[in-house]
Protein backbone atom coordinates (compact mmCIF):
# COMPACT_ATOMS: atom_id res chain seq x y z
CA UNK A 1 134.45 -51.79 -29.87
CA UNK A 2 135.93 -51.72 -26.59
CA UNK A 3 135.03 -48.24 -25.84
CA UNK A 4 131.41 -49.24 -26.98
CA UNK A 5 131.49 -51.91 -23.88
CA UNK A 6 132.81 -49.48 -21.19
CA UNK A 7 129.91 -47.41 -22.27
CA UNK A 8 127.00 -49.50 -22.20
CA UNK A 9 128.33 -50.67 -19.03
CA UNK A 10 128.76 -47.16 -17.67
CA UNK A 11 125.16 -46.64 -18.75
CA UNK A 12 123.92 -49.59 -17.17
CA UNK A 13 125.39 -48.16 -13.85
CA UNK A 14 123.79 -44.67 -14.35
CA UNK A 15 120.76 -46.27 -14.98
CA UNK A 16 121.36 -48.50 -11.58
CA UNK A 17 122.10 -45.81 -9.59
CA UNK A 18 119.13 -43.71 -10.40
CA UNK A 19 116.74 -43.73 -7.09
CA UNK A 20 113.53 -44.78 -7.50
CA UNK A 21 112.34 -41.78 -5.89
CA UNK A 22 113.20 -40.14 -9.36
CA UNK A 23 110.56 -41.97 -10.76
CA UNK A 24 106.79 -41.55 -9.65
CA UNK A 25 105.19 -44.38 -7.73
CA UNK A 26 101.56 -45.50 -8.54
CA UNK A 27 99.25 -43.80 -5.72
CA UNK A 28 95.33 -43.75 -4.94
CA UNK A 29 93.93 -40.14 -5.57
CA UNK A 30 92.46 -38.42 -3.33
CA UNK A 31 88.58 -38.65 -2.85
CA UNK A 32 85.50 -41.16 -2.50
CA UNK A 33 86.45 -44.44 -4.08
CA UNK A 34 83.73 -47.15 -5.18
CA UNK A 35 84.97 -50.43 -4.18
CA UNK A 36 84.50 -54.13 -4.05
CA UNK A 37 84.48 -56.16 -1.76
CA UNK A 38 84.02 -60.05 -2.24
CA UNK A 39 83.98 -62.92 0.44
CA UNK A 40 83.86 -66.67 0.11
CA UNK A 41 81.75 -68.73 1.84
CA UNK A 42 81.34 -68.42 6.36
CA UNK A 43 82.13 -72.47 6.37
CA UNK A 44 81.84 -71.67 10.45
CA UNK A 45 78.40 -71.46 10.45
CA UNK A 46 75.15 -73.59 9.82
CA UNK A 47 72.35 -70.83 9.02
CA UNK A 48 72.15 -70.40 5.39
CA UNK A 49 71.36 -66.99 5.23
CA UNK A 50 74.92 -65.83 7.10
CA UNK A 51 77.01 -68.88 5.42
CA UNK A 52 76.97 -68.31 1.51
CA UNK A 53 79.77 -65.67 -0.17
CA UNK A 54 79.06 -62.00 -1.06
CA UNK A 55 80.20 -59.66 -3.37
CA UNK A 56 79.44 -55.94 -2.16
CA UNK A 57 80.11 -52.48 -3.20
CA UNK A 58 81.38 -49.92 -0.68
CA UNK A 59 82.96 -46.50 -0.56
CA UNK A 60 86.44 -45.65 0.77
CA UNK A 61 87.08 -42.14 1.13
CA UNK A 62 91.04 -41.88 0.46
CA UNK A 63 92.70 -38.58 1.92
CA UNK A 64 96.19 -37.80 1.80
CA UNK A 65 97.38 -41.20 2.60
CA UNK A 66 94.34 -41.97 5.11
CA UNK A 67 91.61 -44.33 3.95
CA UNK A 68 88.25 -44.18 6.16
CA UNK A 69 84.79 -45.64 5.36
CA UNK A 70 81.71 -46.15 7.67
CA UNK A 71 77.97 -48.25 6.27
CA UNK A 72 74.78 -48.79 7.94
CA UNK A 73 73.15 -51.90 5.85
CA UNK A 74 69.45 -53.10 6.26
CA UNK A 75 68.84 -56.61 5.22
CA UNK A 76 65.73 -56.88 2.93
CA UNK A 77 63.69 -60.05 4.29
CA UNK A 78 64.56 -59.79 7.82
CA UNK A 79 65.50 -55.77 8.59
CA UNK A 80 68.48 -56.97 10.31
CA UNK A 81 70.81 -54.06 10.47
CA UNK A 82 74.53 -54.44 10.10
CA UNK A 83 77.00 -51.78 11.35
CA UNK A 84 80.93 -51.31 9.49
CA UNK A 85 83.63 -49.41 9.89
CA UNK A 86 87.25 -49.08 7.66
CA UNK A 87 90.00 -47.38 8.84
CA UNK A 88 93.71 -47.55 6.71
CA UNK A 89 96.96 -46.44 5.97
CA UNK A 90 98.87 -45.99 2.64
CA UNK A 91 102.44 -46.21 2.70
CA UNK A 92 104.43 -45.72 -0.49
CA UNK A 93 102.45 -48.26 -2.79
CA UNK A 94 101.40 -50.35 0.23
CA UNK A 95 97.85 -50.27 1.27
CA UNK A 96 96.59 -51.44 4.88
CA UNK A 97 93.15 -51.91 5.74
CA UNK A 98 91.29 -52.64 8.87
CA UNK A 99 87.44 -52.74 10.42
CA UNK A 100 85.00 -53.67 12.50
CA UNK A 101 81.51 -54.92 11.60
CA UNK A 102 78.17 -56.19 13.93
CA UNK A 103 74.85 -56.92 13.23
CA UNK A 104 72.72 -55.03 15.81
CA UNK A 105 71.04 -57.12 18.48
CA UNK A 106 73.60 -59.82 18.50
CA UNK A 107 77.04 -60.41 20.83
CA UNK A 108 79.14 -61.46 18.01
CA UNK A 109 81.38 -58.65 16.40
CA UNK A 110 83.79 -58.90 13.38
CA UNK A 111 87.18 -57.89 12.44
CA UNK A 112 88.07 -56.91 8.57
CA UNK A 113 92.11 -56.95 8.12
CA UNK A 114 93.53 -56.31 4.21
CA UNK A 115 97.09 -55.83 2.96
CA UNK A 116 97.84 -55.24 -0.83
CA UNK A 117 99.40 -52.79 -3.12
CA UNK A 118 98.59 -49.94 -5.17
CA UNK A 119 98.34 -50.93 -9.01
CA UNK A 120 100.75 -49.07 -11.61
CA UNK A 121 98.17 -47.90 -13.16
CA UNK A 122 96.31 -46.09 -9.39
CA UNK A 123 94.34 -48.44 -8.70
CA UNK A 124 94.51 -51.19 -5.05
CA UNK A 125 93.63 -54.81 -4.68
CA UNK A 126 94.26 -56.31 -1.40
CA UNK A 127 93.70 -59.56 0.07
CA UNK A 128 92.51 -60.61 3.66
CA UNK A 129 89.44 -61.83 5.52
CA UNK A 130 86.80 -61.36 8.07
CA UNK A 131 87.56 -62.42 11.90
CA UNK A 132 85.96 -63.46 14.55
CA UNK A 133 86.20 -64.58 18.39
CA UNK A 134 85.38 -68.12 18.39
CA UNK A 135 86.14 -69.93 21.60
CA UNK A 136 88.53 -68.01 22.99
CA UNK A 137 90.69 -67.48 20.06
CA UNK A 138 90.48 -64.96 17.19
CA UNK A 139 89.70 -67.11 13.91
CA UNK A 140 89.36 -66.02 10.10
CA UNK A 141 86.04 -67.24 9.02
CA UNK A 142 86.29 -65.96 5.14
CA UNK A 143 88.84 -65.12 2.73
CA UNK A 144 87.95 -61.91 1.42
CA UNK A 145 89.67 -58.96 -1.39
CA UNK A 146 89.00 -55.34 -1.78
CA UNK A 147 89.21 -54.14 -5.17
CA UNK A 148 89.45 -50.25 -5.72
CA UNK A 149 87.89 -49.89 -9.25
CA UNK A 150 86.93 -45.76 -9.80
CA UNK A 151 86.56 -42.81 -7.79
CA UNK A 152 82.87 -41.65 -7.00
CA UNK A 153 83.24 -38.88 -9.38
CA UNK A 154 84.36 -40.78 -12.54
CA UNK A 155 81.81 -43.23 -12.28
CA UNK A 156 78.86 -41.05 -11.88
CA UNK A 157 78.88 -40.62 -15.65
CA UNK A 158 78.51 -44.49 -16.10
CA UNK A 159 75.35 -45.80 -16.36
CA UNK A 160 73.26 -48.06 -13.91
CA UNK A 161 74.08 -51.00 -15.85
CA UNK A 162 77.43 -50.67 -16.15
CA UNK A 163 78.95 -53.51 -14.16
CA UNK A 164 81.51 -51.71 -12.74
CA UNK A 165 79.39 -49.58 -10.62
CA UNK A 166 76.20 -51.32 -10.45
CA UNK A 167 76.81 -52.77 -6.79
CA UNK A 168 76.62 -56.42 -5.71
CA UNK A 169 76.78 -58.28 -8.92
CA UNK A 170 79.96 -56.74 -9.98
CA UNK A 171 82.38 -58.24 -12.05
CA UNK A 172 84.67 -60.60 -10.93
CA UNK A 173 87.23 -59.00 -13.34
CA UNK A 174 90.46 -56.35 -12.69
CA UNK A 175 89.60 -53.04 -12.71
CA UNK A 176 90.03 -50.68 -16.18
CA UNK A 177 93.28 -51.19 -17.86
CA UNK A 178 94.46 -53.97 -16.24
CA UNK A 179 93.88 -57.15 -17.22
């Protein structure tokens, strides 16, 4: 009974000793990822049409630890056009995310920041906001998450409808698998 101890507790130190290394950590694949984004409400600001929340699909091209993305958007109403850029690191399962954003004709640029992890199962959510110079001082003006849900490539087979991929209305739900 006694030898039974010593070895469970000379298992137990095996085990503990192990590097994680040995095991495989979680990471993105490589390739065009369809993402979303979703940001509360701009309380900052009094016009209407810039103050309400959003929930937006994107693409983030992921390349050996190098995540990059760049939009042109064109309001439909108004033809305002609105300029992004995403540039990030991943680190282990740590994700880092930064951008820029501006809708032409006006003086007053943005600043995207995001931190989260990669999911156990390859997928990212990360957490952040939108910023912006506001007397003087650099100031979040919404809380905002990125949520990788599917490469490009696995989600062409999906149809239009399928929320997942069908763009602004998207689900406010964890990606596949997790729940």
């Amino acid at each position: 009974m006694q030898h039974l101890g010593m070895r469970i507790w000379f298992a137990f130190l095996i085990a503990a000793a192990v590097p994680d290394a040995a095991y495989p950590q979680a990471t993105l694949a490589d390739g065009v990822w369809i993402v979303i984004e979703r940001c509360s409400e701009n309380k900052r600001t009094n016009d209407p049409k810039l103050r309400s929340g959003f929930d937006r699909q994107t693409h983030l091209t992921v390349d050996k630890g190098s995540v990059v993305g760049h939009e042109r958007n064109v309001r439909e109403g108004d033809g305002s056009v609105t300029l992004l850029a995403y540039e990030g690191k991943i680190d282990g399962t740590k994700i880092t995310i930064t951008g820029t954003g501006i809708r032409v004709g006006t003086r007053q640029p943005w600043s995207y920041s995001y931190e989260g992890a990669i999911t156990s199962d390859g997928y990212a959510n990360l957490k952040g906001g939108i910023y912006q110079q506001l007397q003087g001082a650099e100031v979040q003006v919404r809380s905002c998450s990125l949520t990788f849900l599917a490469p490009k490539e696995a989600a062409a087979g999906a149809t239009p409808s399928d929320p997942a991929i069908s763009g602004p209305a998207a689900p406010k739900s964890s990606p596949p698998g997790k729940k």
